[in-house]
N, C-alpha and C. Protein backbone atom coordinates (compact mmCIF):
# COMPACT_ATOMS: atom_id res chain seq x y z
N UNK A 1 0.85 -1.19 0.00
CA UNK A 1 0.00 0.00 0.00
C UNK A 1 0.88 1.23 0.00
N UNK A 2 0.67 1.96 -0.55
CA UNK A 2 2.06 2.95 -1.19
C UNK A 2 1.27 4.29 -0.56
N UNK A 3 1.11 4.62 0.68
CA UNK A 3 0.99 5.88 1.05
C UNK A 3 1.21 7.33 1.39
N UNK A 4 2.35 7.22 0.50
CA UNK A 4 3.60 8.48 0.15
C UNK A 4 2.78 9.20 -0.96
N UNK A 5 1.99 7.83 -2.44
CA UNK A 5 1.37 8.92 -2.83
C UNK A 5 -0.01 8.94 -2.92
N UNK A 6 -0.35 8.98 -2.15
CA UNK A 6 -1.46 8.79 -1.13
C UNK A 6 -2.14 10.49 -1.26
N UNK A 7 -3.24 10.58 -2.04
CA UNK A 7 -3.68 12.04 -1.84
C UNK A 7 -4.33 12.45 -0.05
N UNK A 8 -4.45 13.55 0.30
CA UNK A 8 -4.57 13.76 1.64
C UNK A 8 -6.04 13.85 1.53
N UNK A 9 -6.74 14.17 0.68
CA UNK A 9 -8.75 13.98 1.13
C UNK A 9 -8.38 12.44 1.30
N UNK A 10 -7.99 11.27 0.76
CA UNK A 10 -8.08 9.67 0.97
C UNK A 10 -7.70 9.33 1.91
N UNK A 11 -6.67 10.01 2.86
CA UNK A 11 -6.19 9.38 3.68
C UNK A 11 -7.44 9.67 5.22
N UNK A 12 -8.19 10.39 4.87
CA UNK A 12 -9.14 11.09 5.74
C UNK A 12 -10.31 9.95 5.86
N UNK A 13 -10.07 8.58 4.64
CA UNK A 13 -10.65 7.88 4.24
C UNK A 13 -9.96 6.05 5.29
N UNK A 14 -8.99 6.49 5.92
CA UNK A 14 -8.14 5.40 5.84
C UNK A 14 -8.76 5.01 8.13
N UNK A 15 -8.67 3.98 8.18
CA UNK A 15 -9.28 3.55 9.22
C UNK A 15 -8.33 2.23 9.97
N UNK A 16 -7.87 1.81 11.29
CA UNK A 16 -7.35 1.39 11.84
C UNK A 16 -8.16 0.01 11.68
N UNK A 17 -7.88 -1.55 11.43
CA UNK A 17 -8.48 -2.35 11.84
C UNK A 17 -9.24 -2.72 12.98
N UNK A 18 -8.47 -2.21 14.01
CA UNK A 18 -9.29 -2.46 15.67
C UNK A 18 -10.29 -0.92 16.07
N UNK A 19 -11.48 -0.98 15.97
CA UNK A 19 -12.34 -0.32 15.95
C UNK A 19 -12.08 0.69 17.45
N UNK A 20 -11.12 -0.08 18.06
CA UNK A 20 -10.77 0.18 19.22
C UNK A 20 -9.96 1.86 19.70
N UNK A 21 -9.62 1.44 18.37
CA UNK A 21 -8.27 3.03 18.49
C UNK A 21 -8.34 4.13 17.24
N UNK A 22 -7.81 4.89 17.37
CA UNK A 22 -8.03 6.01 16.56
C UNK A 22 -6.37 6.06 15.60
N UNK A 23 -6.87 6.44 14.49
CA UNK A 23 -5.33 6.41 13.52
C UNK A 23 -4.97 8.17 13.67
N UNK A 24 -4.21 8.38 13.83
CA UNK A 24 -3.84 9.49 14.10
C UNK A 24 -2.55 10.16 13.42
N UNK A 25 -2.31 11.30 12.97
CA UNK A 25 -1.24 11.94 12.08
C UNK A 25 -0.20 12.97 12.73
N UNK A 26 0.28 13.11 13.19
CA UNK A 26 1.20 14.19 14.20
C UNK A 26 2.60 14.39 12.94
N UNK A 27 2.73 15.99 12.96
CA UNK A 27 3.84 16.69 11.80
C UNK A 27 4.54 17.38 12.85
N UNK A 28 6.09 17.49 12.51
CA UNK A 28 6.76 18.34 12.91
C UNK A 28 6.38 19.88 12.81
N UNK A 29 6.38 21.12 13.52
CA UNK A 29 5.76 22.32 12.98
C UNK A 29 7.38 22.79 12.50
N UNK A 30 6.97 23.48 11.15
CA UNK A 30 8.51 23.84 10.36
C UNK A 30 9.73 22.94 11.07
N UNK A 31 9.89 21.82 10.88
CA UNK A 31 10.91 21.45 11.21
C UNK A 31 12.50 21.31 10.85
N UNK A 32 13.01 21.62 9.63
CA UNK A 32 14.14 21.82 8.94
C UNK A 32 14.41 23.27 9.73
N UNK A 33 14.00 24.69 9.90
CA UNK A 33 14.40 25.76 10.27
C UNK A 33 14.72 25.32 11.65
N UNK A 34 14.07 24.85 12.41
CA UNK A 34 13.43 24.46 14.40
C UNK A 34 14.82 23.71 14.32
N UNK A 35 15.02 22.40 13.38
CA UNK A 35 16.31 22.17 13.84
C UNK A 35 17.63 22.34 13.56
N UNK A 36 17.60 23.11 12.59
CA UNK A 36 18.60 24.01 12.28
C UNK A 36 19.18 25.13 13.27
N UNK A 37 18.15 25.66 13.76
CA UNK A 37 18.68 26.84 14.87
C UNK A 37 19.08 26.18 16.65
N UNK A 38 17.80 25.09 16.18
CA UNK A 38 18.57 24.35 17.89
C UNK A 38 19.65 23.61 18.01
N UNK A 39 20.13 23.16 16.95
CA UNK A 39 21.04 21.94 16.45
C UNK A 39 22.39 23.04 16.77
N UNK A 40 22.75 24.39 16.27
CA UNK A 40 23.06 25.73 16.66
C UNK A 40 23.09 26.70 17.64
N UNK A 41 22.19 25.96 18.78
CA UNK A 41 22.16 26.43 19.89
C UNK A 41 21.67 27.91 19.86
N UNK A 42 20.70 27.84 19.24
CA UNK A 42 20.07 28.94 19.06
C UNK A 42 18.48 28.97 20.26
N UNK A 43 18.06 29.88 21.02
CA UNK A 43 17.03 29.46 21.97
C UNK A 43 16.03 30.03 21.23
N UNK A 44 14.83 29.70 20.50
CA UNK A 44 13.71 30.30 20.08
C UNK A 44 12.67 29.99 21.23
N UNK A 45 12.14 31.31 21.48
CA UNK A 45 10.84 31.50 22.79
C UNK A 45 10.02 31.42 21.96
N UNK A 46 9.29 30.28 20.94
CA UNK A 46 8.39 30.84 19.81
C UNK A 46 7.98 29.42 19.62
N UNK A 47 6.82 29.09 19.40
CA UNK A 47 6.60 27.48 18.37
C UNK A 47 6.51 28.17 16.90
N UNK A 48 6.40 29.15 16.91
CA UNK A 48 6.44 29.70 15.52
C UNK A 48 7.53 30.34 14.95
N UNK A 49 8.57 29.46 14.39
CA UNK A 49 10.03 29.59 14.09
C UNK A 49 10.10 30.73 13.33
N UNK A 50 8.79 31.12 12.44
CA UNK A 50 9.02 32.28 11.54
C UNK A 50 8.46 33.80 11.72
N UNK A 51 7.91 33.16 13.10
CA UNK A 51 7.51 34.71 13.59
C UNK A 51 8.30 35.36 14.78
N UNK A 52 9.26 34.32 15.09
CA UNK A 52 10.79 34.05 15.95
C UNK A 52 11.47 35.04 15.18
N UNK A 53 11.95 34.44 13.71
CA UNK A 53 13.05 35.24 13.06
C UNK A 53 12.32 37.09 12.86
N UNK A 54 10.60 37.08 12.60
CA UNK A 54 10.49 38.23 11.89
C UNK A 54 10.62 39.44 13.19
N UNK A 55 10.25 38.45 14.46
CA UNK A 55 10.61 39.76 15.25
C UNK A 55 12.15 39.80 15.85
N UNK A 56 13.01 39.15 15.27
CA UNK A 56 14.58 39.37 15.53
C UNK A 56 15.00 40.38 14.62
N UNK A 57 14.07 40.51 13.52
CA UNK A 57 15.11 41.29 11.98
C UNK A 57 13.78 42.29 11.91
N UNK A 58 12.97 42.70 13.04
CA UNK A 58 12.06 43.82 12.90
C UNK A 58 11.58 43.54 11.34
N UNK A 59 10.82 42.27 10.90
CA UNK A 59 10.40 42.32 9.78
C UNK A 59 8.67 42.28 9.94
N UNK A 60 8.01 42.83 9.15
CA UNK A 60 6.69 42.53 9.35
C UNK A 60 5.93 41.28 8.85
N UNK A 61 5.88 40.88 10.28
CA UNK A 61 4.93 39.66 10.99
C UNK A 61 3.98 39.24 9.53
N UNK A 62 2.95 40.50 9.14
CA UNK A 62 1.87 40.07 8.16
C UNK A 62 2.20 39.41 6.81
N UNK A 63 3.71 39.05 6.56
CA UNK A 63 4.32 38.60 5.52
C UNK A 63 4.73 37.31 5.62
N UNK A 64 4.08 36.28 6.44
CA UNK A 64 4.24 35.11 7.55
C UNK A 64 4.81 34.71 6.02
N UNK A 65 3.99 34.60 5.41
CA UNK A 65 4.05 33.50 4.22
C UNK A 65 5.89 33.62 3.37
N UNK A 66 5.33 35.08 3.09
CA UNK A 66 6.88 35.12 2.31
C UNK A 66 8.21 35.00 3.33
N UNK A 67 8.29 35.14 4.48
CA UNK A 67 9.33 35.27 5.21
C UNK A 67 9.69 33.73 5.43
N UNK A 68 8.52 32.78 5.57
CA UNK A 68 8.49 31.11 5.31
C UNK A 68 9.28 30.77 4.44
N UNK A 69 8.71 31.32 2.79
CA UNK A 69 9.25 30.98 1.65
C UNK A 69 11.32 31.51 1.55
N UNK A 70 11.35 32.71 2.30
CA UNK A 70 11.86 33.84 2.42
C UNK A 70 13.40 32.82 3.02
N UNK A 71 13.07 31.95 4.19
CA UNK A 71 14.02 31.36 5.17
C UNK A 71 14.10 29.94 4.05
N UNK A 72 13.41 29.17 4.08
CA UNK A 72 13.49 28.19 3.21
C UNK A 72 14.43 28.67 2.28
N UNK A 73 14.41 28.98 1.55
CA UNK A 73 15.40 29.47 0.43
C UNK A 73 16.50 29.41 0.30
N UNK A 74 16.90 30.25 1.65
CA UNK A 74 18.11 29.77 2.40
C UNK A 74 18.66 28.99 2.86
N UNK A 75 17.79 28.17 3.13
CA UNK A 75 18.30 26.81 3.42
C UNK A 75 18.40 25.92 2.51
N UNK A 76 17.39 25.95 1.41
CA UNK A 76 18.15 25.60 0.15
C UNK A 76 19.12 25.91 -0.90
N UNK A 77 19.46 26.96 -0.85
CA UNK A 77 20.84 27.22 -1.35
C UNK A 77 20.15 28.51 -2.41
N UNK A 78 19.49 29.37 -2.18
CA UNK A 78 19.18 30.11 -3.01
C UNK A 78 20.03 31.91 -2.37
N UNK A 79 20.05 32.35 -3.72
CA UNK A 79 21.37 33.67 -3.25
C UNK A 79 20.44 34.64 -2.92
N UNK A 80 21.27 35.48 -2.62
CA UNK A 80 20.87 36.38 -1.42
C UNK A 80 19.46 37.54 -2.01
N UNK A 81 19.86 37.90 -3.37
CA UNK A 81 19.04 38.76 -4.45
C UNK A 81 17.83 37.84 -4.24
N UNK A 82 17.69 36.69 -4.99
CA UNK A 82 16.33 35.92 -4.90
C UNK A 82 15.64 35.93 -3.13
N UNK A 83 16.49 35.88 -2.37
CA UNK A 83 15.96 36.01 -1.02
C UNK A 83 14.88 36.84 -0.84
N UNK A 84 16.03 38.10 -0.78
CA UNK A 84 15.33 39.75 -0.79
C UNK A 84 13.94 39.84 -1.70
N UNK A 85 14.18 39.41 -2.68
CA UNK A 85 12.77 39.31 -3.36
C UNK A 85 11.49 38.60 -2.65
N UNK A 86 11.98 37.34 -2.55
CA UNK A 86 10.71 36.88 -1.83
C UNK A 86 10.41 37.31 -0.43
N UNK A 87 11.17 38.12 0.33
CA UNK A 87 10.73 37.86 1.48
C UNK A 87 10.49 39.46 1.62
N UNK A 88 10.87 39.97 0.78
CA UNK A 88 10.13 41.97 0.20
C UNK A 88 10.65 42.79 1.65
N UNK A 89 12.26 42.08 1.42
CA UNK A 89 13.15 43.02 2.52
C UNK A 89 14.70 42.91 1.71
N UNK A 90 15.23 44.18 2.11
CA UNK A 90 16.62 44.81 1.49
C UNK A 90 17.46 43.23 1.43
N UNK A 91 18.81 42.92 0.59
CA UNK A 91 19.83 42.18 0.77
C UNK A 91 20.24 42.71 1.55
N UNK A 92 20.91 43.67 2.14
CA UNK A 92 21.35 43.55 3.08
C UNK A 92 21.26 43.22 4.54
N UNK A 93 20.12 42.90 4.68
CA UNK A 93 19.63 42.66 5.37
C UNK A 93 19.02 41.25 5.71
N UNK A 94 19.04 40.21 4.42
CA UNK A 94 19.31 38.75 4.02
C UNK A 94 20.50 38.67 4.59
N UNK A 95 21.44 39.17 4.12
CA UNK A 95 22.94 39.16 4.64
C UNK A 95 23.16 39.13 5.88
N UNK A 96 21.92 40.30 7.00
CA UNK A 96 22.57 40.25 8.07
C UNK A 96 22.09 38.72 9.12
N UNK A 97 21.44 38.38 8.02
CA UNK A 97 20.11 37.43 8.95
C UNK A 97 20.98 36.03 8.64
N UNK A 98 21.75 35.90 7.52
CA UNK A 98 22.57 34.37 7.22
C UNK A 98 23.98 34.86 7.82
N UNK A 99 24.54 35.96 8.61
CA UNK A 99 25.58 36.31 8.92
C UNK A 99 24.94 35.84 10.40
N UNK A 100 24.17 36.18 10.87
CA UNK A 100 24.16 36.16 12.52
C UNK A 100 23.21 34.71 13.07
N UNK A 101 22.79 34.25 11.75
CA UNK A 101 22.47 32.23 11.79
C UNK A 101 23.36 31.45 11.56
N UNK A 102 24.36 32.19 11.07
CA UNK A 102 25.95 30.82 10.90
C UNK A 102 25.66 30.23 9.45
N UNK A 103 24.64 30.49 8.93
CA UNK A 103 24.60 30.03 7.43
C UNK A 103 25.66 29.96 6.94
N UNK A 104 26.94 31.27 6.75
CA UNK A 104 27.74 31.32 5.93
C UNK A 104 28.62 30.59 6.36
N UNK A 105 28.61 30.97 7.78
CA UNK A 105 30.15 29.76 8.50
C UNK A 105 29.93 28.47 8.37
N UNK A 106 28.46 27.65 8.31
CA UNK A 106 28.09 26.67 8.27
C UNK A 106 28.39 26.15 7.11
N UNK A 107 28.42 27.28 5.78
CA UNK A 107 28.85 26.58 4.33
C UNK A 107 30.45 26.32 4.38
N UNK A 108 31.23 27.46 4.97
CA UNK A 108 32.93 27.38 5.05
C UNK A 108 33.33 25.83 5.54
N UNK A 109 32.73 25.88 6.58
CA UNK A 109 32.90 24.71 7.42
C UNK A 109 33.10 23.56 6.34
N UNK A 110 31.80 23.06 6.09
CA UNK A 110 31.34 22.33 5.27
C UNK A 110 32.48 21.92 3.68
N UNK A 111 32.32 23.17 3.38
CA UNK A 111 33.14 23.59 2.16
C UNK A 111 35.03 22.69 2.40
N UNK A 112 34.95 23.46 3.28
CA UNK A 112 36.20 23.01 4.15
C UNK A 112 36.62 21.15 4.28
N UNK A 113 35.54 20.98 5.10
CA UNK A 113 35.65 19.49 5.35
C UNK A 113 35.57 18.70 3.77
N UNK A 114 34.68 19.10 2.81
CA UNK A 114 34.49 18.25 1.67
C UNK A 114 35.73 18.50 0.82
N UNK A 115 36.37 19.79 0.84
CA UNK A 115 37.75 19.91 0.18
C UNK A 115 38.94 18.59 0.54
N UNK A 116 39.15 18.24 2.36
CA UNK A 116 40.13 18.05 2.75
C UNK A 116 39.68 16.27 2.50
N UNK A 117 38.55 15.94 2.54
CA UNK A 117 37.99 14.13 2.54
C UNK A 117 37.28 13.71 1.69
N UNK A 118 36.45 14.62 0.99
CA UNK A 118 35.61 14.43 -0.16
C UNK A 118 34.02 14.14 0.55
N UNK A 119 33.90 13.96 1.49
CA UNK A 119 32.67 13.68 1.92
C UNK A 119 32.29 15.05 3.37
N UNK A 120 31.32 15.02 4.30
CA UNK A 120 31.01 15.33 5.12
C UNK A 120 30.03 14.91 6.09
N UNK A 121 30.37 14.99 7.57
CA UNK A 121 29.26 14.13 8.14
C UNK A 121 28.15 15.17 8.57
N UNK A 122 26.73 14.45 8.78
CA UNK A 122 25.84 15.31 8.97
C UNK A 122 25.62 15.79 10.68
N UNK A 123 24.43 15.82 11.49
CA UNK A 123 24.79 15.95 12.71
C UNK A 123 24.84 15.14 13.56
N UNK A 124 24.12 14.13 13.02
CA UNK A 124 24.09 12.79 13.29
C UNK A 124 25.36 11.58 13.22
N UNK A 125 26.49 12.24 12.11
CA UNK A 125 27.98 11.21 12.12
C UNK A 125 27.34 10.60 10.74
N UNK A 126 26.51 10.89 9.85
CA UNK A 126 26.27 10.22 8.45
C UNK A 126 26.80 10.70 7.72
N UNK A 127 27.39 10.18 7.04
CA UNK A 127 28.41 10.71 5.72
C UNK A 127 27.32 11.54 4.53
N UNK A 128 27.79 12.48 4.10
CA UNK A 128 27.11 13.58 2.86
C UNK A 128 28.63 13.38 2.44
N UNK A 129 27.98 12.34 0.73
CA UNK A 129 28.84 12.78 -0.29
C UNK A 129 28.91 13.26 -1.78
N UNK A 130 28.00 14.34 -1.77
CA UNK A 130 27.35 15.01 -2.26
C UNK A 130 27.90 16.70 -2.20
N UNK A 131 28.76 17.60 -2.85
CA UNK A 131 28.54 18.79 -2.69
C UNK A 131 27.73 20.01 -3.37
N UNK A 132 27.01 19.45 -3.57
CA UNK A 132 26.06 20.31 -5.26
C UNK A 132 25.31 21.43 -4.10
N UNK A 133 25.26 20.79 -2.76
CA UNK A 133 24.07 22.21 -2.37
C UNK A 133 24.44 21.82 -0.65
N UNK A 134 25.60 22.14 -0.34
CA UNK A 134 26.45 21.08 1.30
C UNK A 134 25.33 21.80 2.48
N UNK A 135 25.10 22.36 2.57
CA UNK A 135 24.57 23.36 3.29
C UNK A 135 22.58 22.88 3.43
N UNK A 136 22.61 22.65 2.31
CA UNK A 136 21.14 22.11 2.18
C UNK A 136 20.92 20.73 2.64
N UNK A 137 21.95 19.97 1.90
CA UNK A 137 22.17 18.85 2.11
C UNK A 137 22.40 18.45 3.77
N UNK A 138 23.08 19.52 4.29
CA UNK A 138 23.56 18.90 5.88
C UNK A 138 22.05 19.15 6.98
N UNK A 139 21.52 19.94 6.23
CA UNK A 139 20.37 20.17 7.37
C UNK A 139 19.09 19.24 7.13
N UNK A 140 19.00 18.99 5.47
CA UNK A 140 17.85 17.89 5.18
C UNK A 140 18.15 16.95 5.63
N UNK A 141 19.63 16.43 5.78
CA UNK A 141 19.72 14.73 6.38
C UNK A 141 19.97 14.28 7.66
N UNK A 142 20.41 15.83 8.54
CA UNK A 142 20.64 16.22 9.98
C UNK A 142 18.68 16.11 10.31
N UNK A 143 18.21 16.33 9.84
CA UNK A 143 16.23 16.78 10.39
C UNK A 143 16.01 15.30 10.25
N UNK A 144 16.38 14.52 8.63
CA UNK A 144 15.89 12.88 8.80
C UNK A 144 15.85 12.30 9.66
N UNK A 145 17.22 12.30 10.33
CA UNK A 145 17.85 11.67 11.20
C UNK A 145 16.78 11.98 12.07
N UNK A 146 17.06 12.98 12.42
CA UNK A 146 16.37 13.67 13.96
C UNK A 146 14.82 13.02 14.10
N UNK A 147 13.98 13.65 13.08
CA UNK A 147 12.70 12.79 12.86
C UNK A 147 12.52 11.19 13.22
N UNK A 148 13.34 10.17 12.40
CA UNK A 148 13.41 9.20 13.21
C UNK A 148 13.89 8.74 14.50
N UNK A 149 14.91 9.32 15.06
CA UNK A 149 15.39 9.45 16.39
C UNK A 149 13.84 9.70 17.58
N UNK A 150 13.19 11.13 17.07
CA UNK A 150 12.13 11.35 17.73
C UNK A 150 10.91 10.73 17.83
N UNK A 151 10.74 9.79 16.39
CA UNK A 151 9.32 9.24 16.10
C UNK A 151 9.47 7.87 17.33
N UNK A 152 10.93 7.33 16.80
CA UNK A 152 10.79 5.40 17.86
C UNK A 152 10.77 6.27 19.57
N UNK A 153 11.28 7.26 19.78
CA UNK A 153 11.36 7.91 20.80
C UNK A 153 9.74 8.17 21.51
N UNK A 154 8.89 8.42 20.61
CA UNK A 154 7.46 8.71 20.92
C UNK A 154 7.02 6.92 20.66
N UNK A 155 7.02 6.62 19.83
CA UNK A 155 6.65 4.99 19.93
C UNK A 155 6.73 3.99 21.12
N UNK A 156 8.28 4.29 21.52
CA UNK A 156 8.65 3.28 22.78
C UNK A 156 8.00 4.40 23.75
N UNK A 157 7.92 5.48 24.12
CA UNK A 157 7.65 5.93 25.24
C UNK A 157 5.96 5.40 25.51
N UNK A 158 5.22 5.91 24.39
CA UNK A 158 3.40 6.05 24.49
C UNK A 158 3.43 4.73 24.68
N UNK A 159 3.75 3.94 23.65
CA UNK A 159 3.53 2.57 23.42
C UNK A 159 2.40 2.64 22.45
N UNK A 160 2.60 3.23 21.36
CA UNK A 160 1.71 3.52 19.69
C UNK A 160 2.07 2.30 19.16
N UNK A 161 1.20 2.38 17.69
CA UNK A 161 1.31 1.25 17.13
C UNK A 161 1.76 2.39 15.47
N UNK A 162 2.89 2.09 15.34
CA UNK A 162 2.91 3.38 13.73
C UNK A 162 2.46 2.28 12.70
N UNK A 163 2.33 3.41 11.97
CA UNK A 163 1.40 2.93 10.89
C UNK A 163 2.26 3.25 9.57
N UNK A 164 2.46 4.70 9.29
CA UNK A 164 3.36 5.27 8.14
C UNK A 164 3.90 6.30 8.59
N UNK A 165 5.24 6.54 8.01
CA UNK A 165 6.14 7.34 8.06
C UNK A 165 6.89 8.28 6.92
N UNK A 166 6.57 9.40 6.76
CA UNK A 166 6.85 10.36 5.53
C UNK A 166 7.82 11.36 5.99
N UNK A 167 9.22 11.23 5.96
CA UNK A 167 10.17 12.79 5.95
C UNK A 167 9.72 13.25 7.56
N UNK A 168 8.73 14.12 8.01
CA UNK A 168 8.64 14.95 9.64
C UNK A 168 7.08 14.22 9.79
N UNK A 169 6.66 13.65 9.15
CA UNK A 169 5.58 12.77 9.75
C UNK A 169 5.21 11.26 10.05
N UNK A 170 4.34 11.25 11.11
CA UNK A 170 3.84 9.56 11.25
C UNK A 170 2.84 9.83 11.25
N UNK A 171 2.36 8.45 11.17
CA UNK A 171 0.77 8.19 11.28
C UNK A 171 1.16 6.77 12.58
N UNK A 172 -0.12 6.84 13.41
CA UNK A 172 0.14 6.18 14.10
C UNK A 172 -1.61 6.04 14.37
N UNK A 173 -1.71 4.33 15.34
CA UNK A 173 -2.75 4.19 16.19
C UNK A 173 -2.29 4.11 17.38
N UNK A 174 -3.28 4.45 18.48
CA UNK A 174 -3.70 4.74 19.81
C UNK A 174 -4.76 3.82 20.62
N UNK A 175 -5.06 3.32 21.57
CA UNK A 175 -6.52 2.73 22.00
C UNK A 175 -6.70 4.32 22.28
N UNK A 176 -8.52 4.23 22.17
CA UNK A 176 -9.51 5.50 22.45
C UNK A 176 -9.23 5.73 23.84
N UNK A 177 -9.38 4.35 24.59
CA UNK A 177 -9.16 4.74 26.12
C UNK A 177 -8.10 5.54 26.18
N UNK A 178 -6.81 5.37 25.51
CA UNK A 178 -5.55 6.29 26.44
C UNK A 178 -5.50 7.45 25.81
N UNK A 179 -6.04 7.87 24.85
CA UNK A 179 -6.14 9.55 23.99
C UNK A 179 -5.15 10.73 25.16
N UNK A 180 -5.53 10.59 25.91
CA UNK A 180 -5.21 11.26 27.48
C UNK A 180 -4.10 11.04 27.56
N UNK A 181 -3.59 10.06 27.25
CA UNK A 181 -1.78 10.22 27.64
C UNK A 181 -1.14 10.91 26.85
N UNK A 182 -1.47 11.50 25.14
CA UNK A 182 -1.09 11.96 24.69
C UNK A 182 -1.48 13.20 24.24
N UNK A 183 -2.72 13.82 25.24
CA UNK A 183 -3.35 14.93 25.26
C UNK A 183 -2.65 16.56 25.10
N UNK A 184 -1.05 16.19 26.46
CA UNK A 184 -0.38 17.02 26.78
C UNK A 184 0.49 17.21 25.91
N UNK A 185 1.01 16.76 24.94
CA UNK A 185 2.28 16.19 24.24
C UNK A 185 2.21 18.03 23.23
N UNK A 186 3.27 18.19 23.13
CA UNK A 186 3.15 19.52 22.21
C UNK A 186 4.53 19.29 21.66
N UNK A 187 5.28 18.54 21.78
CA UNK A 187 6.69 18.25 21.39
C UNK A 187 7.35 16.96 21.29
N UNK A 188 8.09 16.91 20.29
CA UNK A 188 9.24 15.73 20.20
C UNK A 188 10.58 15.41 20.50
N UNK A 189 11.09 14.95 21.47
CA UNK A 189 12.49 14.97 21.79
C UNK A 189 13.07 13.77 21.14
N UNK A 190 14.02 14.03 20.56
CA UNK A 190 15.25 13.07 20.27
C UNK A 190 16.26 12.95 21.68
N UNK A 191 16.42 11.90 22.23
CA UNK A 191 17.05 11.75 23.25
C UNK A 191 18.62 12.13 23.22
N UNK A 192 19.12 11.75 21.68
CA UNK A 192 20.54 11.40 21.59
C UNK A 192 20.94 13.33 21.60
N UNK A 193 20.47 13.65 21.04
CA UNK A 193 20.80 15.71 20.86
C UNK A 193 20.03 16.20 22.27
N UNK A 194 18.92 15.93 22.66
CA UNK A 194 17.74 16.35 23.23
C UNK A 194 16.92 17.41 23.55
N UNK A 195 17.06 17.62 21.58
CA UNK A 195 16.64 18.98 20.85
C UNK A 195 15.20 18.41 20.80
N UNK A 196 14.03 19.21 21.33
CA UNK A 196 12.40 19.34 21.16
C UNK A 196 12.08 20.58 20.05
N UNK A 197 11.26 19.95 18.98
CA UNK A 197 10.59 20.61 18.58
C UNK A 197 9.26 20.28 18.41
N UNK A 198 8.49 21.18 18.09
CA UNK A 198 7.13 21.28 18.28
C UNK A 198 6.23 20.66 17.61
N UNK A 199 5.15 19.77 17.81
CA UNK A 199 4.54 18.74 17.09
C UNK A 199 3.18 19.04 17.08
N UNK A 200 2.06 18.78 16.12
CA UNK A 200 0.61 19.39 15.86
C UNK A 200 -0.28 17.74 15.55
N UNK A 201 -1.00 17.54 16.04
CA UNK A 201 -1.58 15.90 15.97
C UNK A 201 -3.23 16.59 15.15
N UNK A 202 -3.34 15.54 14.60
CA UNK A 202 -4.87 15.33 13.67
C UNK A 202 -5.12 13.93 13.67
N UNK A 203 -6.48 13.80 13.77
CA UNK A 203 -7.24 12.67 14.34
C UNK A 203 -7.54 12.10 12.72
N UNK A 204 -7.05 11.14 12.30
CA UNK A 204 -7.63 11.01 10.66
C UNK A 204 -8.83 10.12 10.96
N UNK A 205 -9.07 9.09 12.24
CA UNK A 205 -10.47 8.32 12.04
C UNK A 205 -10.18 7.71 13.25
């Protein structure tokens, strides 16, 4: 059953065998940025990573969307001009925001290590041997990691039954009776870093 491409009205369709428990969907909230800055030791007072950055760089809040698109970008390897565009604030000021996130030192680094071995490890100790985009690459496979670290982490703790697993999401069942144990839950810890970021649950049936 191939539920990767799985449209999302169908899966609203999809039902646990034991009538007993509820199938349930829980996503990382922005999780590539969340662990990028904690992984960095960066403290965000925010579950909202992008309304974190807009009031660090006095940017306006009502631009949630583009400042989303705006940070992403950056983390995918897009230059500083295309930044400024989408996120409808000066380069220089892109500049000051990947100068005081370690973006740039994070590429030297990187740059550095793949010059001297040909490869690089991610945050996890996994080899990236790949340099077409090092920077992109170290944080998409640094979050994988993390995601699974956090998901068996929520599995063995609740005692869930998972179901599917996509990139920052699971699907999982629950018995109805214990709903309550996982009422409080607003976060995911990976034990091995024991970086939490913030998690949003939907009841699919």
């Amino acid at each position: 059953f191939n539920f990767l491409t799985l449209k999302k009205n169908k899966r609203k369709e999809l039902k646990f065998k034991d009538n007993n428990y509820h199938l349930i969907e829980v996503d990382f909230k922005s999780c590539e940025p969340f662990f990028y800055l904690l992984s960095n030791n960066f403290t965000v007072d925010n579950n909202d990573v992008y309304e974190w950055i807009a009031r660090k760089y006095d940017i306006d809040i009502s631009k949630r969307d583009k400042i989303k698109r705006g940070i992403l970008s950056m983390i995918y390897g897009a230059n500083e001009y295309t930044i400024s565009k989408v996120m409808g604030i000066k380069k220089s000021k892109v500049e000051l925001i990947k100068d005081e996130l370690g973006i740039y030192k994070l590429k030297k680094v990187l740059s550095d290590q793949f010059s001297q071995k040909g490869y690089v490890y991610n945050f996890y100790g996994r080899p990236i041997t790949n340099n077409n985009n090092l920077v992109n690459y170290w944080i998409q496979s640094s979050t994988v990691d993390f995601c699974s670290f956090a998901f068996v982490n929520f599995i063995k703790t609740y005692k869930v039954k998972p179901c599917f697993f996509i990139h920052d999401s699971l699907t999982f069942a629950i018995e109805k009776s214990r709903m309550s144990d996982i009422s409080d839950v607003t976060y995911f810890k990976d034990p091995i870093s024991n970086i939490k970021i913030p998690v949003e649950f939907n009841i699919i049936s």
